[in-house]
PDB file of N, CA and C in Angstrom:
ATOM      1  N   UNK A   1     -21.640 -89.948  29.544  1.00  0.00           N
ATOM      2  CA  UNK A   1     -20.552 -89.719  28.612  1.00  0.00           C
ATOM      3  C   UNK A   1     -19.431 -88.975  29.349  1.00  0.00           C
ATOM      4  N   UNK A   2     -18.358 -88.934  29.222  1.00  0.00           N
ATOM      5  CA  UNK A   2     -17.008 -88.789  29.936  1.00  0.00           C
ATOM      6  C   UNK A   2     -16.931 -87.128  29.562  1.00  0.00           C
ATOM      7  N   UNK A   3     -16.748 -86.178  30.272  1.00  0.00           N
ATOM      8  CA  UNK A   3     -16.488 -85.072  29.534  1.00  0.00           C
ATOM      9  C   UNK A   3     -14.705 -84.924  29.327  1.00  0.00           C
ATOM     10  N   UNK A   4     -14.679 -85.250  28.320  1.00  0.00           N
ATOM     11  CA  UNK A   4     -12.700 -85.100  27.670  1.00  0.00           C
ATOM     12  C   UNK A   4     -12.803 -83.647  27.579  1.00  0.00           C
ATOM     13  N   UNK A   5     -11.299 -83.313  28.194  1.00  0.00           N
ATOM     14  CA  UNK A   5     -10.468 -82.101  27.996  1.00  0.00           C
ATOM     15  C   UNK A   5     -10.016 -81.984  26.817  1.00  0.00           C
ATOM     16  N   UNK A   6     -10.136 -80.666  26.249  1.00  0.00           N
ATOM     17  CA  UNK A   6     -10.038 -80.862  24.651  1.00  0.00           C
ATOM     18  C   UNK A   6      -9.209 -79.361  24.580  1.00  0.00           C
ATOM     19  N   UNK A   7      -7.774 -79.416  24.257  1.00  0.00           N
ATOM     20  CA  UNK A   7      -6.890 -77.866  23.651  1.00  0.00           C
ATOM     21  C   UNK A   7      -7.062 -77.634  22.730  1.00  0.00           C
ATOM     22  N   UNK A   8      -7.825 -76.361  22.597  1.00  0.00           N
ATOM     23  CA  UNK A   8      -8.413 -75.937  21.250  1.00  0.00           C
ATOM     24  C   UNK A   8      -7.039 -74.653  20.857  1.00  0.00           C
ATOM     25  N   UNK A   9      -6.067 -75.356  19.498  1.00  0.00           N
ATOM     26  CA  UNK A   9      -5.340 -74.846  19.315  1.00  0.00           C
ATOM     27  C   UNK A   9      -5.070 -74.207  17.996  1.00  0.00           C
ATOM     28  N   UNK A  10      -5.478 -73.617  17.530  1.00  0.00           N
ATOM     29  CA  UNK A  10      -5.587 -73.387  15.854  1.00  0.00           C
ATOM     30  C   UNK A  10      -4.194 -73.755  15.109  1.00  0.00           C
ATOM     31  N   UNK A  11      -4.459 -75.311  14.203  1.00  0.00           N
ATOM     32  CA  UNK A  11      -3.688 -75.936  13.612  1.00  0.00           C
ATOM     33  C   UNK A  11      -3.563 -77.037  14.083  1.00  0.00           C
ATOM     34  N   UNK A  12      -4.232 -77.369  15.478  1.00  0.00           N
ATOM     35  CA  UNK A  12      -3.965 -78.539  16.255  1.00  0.00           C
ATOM     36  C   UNK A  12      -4.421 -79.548  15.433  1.00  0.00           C
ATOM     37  N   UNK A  13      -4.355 -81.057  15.718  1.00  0.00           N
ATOM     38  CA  UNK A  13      -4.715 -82.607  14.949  1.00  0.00           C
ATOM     39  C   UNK A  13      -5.230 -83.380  16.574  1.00  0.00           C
ATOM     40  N   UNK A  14      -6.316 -83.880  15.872  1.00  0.00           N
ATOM     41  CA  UNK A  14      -6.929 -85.129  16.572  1.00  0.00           C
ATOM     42  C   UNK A  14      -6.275 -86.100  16.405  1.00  0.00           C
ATOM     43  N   UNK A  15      -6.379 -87.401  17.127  1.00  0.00           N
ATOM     44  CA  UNK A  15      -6.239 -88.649  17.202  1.00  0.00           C
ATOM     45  C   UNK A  15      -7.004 -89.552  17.620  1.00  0.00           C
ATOM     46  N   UNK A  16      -8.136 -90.425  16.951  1.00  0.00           N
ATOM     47  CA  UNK A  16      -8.985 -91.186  16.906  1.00  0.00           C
ATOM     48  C   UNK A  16      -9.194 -92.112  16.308  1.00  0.00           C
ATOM     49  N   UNK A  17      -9.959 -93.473  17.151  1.00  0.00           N
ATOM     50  CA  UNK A  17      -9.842 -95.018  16.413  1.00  0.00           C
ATOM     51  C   UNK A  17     -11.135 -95.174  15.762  1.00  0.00           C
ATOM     52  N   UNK A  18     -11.567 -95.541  14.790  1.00  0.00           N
ATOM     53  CA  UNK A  18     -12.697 -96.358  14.222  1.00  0.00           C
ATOM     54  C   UNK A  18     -12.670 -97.955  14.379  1.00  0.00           C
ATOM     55  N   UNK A  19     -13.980 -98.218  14.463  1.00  0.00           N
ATOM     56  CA  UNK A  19     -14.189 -99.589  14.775  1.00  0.00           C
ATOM     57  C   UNK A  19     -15.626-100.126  14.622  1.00  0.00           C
ATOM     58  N   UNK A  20     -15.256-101.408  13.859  1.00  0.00           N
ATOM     59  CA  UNK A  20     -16.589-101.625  13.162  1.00  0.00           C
ATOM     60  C   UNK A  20     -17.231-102.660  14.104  1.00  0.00           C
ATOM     61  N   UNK A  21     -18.634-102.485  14.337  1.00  0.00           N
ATOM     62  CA  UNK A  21     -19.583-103.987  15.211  1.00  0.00           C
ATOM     63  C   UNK A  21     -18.631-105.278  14.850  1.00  0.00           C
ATOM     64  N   UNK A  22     -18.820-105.103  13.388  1.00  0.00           N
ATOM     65  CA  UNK A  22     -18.515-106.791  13.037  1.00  0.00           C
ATOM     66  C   UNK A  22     -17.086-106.837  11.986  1.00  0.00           C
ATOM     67  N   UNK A  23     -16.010-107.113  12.946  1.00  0.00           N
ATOM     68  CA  UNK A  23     -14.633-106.812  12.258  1.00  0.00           C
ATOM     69  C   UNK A  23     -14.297-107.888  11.073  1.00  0.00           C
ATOM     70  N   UNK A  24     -14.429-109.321  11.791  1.00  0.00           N
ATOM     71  CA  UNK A  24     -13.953-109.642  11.137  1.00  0.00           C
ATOM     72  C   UNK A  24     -14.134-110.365   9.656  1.00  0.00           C
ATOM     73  N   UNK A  25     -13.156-110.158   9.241  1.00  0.00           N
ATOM     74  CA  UNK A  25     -12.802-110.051   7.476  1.00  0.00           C
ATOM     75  C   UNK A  25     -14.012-109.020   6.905  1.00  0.00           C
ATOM     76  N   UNK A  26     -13.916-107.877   7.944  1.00  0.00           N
ATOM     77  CA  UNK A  26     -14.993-106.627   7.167  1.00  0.00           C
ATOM     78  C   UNK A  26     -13.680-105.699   6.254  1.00  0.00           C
ATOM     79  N   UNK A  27     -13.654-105.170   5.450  1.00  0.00           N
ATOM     80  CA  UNK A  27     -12.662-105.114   4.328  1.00  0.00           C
ATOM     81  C   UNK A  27     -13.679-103.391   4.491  1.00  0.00           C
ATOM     82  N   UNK A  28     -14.527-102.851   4.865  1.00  0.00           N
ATOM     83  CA  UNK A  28     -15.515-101.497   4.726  1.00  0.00           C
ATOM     84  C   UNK A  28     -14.747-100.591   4.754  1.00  0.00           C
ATOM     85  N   UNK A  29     -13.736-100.256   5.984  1.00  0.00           N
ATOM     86  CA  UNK A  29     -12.739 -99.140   5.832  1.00  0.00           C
ATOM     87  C   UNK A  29     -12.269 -99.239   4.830  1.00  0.00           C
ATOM     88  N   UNK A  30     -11.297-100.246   4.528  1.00  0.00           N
ATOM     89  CA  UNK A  30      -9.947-100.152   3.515  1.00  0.00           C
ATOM     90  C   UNK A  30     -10.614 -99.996   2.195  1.00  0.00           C
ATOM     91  N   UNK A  31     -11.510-100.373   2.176  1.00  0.00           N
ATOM     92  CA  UNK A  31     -12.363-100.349   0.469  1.00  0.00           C
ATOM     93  C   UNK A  31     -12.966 -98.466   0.087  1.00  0.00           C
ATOM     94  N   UNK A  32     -12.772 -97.843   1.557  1.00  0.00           N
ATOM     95  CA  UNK A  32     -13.914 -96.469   1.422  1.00  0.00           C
ATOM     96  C   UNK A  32     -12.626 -95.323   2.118  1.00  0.00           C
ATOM     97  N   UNK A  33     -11.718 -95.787   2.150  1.00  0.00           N
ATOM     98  CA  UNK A  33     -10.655 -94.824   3.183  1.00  0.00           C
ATOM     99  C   UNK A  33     -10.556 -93.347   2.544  1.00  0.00           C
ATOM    100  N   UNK A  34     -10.775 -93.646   1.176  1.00  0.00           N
ATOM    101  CA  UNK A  34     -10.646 -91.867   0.277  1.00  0.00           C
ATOM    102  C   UNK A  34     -11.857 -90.828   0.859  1.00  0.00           C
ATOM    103  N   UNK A  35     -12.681 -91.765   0.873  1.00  0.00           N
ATOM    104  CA  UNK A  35     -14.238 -91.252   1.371  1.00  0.00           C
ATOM    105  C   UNK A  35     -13.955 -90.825   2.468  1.00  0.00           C
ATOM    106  N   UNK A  36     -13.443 -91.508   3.844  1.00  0.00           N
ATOM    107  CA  UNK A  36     -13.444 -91.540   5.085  1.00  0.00           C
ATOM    108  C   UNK A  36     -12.578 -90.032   5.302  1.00  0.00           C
ATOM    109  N   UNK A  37     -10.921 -90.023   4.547  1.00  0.00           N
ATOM    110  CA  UNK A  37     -10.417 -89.126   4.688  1.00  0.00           C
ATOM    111  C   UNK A  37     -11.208 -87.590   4.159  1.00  0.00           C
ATOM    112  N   UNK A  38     -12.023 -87.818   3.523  1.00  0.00           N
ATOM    113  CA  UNK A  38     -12.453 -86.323   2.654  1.00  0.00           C
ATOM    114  C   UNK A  38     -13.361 -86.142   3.807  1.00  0.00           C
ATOM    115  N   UNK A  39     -14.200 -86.831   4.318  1.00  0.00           N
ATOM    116  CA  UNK A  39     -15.076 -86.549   5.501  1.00  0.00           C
ATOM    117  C   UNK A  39     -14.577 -86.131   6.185  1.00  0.00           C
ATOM    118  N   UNK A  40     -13.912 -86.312   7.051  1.00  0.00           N
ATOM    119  CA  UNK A  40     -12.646 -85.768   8.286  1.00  0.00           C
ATOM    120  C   UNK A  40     -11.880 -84.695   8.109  1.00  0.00           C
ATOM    121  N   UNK A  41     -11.651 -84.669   6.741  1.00  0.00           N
ATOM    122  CA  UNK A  41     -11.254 -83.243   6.511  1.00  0.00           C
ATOM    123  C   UNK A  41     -12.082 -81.971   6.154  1.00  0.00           C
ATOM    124  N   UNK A  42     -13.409 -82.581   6.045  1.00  0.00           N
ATOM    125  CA  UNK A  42     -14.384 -81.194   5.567  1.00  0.00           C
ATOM    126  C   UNK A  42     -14.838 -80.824   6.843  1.00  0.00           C
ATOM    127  N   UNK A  43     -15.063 -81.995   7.906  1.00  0.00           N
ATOM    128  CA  UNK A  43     -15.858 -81.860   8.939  1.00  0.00           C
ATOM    129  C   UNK A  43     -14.370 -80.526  10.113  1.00  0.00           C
TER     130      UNK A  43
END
């Protein structure tokens, strides 16, 4: 695994892609995105 440099800045924001095995016409994100966002923000 790559060790990434990471600025730990209080207030800072990530930037990261999701991506599913089997894309196409998978509709899973866009149907669950409320879910996805509340996760990401508790975590």
């Amino acid at each position: 695994m790559p060790n990434y440099r990471r600025n730990r800045v209080e207030g800072g924001c990530y930037f990261f892609t999701i991506n599913l095995l089997e894309r196409h016409e998978n509709s899973l994100l866009v149907q669950h995105i409320d879910l996805l966002r509340d996760v990401v923000q508790r975590v």
